[in-house]
Protein backbone atom coordinates (compact mmCIF):
# COMPACT_ATOMS: atom_id res chain seq x y z
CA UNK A 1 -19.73 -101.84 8.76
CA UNK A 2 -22.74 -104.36 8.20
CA UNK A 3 -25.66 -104.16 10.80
CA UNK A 4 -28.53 -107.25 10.79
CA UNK A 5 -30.03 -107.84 14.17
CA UNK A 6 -33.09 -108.96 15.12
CA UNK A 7 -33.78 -108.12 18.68
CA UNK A 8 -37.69 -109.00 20.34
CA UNK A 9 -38.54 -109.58 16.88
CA UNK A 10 -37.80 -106.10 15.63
CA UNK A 11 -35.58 -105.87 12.55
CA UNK A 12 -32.89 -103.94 11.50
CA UNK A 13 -31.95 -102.88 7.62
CA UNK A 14 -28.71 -104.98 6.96
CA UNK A 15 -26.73 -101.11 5.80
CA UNK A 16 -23.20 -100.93 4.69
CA UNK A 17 -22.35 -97.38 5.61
CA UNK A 18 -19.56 -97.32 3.37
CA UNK A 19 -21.49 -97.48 0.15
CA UNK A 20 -22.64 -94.13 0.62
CA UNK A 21 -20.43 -90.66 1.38
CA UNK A 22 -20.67 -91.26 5.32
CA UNK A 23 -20.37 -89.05 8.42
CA UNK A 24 -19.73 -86.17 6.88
CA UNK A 25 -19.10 -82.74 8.69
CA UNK A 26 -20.67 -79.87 8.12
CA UNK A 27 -17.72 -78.24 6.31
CA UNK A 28 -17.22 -81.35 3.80
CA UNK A 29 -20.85 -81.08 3.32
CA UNK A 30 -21.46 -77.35 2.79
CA UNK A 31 -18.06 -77.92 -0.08
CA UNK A 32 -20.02 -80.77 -1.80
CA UNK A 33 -23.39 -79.29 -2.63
CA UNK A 34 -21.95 -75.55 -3.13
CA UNK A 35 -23.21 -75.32 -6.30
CA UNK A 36 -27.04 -76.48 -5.15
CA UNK A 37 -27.16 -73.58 -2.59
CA UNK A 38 -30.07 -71.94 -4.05
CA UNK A 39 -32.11 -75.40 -5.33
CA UNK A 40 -34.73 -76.86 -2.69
CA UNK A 41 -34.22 -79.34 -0.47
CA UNK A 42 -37.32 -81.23 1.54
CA UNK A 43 -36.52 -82.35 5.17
CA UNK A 44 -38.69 -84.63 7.02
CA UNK A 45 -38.89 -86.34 10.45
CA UNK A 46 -38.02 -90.12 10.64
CA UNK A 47 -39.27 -91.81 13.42
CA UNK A 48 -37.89 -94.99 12.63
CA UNK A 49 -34.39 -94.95 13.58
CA UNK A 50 -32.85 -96.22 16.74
CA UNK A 51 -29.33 -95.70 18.31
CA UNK A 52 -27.51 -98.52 19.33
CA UNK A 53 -23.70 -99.21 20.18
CA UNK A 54 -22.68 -95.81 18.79
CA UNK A 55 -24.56 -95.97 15.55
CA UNK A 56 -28.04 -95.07 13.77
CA UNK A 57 -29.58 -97.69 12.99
CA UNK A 58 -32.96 -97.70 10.42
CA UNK A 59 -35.47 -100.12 11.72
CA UNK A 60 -38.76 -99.85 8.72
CA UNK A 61 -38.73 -99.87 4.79
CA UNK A 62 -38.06 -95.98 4.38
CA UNK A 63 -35.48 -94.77 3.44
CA UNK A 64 -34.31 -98.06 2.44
CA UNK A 65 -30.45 -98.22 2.99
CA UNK A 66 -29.63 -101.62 1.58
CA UNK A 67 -28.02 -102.15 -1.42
CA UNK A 68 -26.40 -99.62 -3.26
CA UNK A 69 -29.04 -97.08 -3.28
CA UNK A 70 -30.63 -94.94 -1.05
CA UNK A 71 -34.33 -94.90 -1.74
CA UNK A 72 -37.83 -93.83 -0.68
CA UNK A 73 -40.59 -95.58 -1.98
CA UNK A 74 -42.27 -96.69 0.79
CA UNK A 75 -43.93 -94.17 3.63
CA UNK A 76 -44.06 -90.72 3.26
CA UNK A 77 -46.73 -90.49 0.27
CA UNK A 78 -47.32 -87.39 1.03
CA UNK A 79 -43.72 -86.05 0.23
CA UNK A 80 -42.87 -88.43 -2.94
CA UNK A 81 -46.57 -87.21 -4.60
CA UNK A 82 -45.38 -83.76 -4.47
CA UNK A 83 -41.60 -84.30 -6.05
CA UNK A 84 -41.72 -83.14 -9.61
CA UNK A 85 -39.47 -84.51 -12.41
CA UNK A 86 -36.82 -82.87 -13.70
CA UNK A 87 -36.43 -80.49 -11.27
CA UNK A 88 -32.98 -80.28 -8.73
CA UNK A 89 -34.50 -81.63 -5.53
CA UNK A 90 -32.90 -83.08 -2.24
CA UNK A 91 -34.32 -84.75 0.48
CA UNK A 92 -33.23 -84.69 3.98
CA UNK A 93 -34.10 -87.52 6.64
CA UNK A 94 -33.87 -86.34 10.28
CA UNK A 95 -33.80 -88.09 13.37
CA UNK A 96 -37.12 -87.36 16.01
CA UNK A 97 -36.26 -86.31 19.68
CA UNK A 98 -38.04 -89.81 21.30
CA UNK A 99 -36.38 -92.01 23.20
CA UNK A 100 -35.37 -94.52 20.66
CA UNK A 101 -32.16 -92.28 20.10
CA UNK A 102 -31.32 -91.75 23.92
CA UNK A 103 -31.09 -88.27 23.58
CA UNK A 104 -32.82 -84.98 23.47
CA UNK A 105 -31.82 -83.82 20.10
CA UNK A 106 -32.48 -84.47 15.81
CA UNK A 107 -29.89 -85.50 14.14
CA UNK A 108 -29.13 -85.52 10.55
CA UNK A 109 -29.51 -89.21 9.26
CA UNK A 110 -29.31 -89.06 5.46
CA UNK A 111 -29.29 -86.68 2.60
CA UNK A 112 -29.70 -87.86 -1.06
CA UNK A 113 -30.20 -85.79 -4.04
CA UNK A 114 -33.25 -86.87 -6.22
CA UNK A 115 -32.02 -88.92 -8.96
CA UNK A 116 -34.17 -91.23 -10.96
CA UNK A 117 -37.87 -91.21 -10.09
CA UNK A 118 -40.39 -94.11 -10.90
CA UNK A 119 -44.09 -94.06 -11.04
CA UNK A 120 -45.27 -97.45 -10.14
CA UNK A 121 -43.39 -100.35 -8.20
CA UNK A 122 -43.62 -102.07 -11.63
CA UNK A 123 -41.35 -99.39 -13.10
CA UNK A 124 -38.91 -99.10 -10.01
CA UNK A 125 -38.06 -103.04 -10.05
CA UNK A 126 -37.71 -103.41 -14.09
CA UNK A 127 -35.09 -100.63 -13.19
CA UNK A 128 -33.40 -102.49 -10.65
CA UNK A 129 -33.39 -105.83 -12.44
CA UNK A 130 -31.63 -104.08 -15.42
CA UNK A 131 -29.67 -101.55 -13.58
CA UNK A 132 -28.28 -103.00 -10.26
CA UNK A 133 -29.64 -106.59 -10.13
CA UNK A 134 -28.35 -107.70 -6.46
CA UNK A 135 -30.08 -104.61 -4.86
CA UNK A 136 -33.25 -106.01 -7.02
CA UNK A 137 -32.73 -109.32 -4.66
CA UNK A 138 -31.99 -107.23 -1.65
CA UNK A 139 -34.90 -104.73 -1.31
CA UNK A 140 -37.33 -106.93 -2.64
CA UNK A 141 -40.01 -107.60 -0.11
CA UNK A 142 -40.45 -111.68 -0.94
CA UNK A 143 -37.96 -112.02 1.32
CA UNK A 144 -36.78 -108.78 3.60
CA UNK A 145 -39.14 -107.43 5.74
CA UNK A 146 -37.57 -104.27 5.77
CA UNK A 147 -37.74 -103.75 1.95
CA UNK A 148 -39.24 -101.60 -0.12
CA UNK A 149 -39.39 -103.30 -3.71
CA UNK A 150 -42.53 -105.18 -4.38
CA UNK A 151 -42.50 -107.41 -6.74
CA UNK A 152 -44.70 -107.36 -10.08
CA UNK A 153 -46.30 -110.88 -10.46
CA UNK A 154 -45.18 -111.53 -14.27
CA UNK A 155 -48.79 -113.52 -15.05
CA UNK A 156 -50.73 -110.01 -14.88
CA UNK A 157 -48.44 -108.32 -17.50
CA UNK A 158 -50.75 -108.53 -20.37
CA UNK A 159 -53.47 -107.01 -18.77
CA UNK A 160 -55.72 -104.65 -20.07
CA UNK A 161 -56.58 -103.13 -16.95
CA UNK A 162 -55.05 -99.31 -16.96
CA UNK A 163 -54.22 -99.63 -13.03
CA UNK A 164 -53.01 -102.63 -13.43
CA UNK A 165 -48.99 -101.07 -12.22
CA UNK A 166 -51.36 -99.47 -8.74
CA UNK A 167 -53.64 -102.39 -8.46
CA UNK A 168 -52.32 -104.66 -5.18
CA UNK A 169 -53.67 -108.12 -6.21
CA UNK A 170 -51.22 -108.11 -9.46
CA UNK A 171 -48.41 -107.80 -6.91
CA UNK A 172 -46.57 -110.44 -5.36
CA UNK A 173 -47.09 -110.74 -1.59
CA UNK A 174 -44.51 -109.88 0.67
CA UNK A 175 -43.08 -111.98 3.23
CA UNK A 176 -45.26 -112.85 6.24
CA UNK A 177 -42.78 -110.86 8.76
CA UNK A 178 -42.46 -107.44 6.57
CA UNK A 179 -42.95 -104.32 8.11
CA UNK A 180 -46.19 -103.57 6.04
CA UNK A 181 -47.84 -106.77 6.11
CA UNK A 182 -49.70 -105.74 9.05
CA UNK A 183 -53.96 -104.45 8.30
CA UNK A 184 -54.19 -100.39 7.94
CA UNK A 185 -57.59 -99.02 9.89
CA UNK A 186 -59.54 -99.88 6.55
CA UNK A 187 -58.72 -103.52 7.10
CA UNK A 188 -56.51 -104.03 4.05
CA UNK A 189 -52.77 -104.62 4.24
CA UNK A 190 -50.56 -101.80 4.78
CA UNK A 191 -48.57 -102.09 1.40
CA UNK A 192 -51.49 -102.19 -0.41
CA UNK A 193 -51.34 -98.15 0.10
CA UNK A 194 -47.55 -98.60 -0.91
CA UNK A 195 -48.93 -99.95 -4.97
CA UNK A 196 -52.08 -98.23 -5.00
CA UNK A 197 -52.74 -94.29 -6.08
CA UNK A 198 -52.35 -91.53 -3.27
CA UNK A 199 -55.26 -89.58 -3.66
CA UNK A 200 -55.66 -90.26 -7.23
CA UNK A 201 -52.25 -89.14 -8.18
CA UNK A 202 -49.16 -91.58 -7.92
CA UNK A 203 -46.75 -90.90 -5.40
CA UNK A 204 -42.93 -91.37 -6.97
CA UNK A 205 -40.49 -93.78 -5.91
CA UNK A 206 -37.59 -91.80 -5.56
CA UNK A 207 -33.73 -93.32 -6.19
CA UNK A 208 -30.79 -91.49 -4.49
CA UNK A 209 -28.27 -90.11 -7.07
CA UNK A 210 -25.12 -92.34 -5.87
CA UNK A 211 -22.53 -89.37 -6.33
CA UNK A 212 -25.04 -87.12 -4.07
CA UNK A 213 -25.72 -90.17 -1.12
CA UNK A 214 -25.08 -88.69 2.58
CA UNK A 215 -25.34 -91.40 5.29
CA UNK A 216 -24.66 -90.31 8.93
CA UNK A 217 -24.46 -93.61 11.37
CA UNK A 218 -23.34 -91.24 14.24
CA UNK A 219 -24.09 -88.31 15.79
CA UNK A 220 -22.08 -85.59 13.70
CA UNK A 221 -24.98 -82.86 12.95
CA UNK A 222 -27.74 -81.57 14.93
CA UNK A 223 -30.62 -80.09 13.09
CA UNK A 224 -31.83 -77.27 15.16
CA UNK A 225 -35.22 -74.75 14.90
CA UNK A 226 -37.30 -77.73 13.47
CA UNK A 227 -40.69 -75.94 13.18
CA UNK A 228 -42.43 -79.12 12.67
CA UNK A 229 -42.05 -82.11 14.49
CA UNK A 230 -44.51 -83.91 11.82
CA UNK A 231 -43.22 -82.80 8.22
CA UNK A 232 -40.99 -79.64 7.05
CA UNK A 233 -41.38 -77.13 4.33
CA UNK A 234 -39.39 -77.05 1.61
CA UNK A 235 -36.22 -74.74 2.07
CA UNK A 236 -32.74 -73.58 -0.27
CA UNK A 237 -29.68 -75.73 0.79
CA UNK A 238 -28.49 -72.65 1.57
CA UNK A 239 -31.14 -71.83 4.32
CA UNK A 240 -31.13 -75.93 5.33
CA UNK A 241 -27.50 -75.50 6.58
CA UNK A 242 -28.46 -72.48 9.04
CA UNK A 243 -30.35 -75.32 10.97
CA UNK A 244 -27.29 -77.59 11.16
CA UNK A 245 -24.25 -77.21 13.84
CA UNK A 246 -21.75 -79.76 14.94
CA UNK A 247 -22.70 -82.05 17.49
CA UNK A 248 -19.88 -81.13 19.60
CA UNK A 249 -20.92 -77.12 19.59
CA UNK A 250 -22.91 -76.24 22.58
């Protein structure tokens, strides 16, 4: 199912569920990743997603549903500067407790494993051009203000600057209406911070491995003894499903 609405100006990420292994229970779940019990798997809070007619719905840049990945490169620098390469890692997106879901309880929303990783924006749409073209056009901030693709302008390619890949002003703006356009407390756009270094070390755009893509749009799993409401430590699979129960159990 396809969801694009636009309600008091707020926007929703246009997600086709069925692209991805959705609504999954706990069972079908624990038999996929069996063999990943003992790798690590990062959970975080995402305070972005609303409930509406029955289903989850994702209403900023990160994760970024659209398309035929699952990806994270907006958001979260914290989290994506700490990923290492070449390591088995998973990430786990979990809904907050506010009001925005009409309920009292986190939910798990998605669940990808780490498959490629980019350093730079410049790096992560070259991929996407060659690699899956129409979700190139469909993340790309020019013209979604929910994306989370921004676009390399092609006439500062030859520079000789070294940060020219984290420098903003060689990027192409995105459109007027995007979820980052808005200024930061410093007074510069928000997804400036999205190009630019975080805290001198780049902070990886991270690409869902399609075979390992998890998409919940209802209420199947509860995540339970969150001991953060902010950000959670890295955990086994293993110890990640003790936290998870059917949404039905009491």
């Amino acid at each position: 199912m396809k969801i694009k609405k636009e309600i008091k100006e707020k926007h929703y990420q246009e997600i086709n569920y069925s692209n991805f292994k959705n609504n999954y229970s706990i069972d079908s779940l624990k038999k996929d990743l069996k063999q990943f019990g003992k790798e690590q798997i990062r959970p975080y809070i995402i305070n972005t997603v609303d409930f509406i007619n029955g289903e989850f719905v994702q209403t900023a840049s990160a994760p970024n549903l659209e398309g035929e990945l699952i990806t994270l490169c907006t958001c979260k620098h914290n989290i994506r500067t700490s990923i290492a390469k070449g390591k088995t890692i998973f990430i786990a997106g979990i809904t907050s407790k506010d009001l925005k879901n009409k309920n009292a309880d986190n939910y798990l929303f998605y669940l990808i494993k780490v498959g490629k990783i980019t350093e730079t924006q410049y790096e992560f749409g070259q991929y996407l051009k060659k690699c899956y073209p129409e979700t190139f056009k469909i993340k790309s901030s020019v013209n979604n203000p929910l994306g989370d693709l921004f676009e390399f302008n092609k006439n500062f390619i030859d520079s000789n600057d070294d940060n020219k890949f984290n420098d903003p002003k060689n990027y192409i703006e995105p459109c007027s209406n995007h979820s980052h356009a808005s200024l930061s407390k410093k007074g510069y756009p928000l997804w400036h911070k999205d190009i630019m270094k975080y805290k001198n070390n780049t902070h990886k755009l991270i690409i869902g491995e399609i075979e390992y893509s998890y998409v919940w749009s209802k209420q199947k799993i509860k995540c339970t003894k969150i001991d953060n409401p902010i950000s959670m430590s890295y955990r086994t699979i293993n110890e990640f499903f003790e936290i998870l129960v059917d949404s039905k159990t009491k």
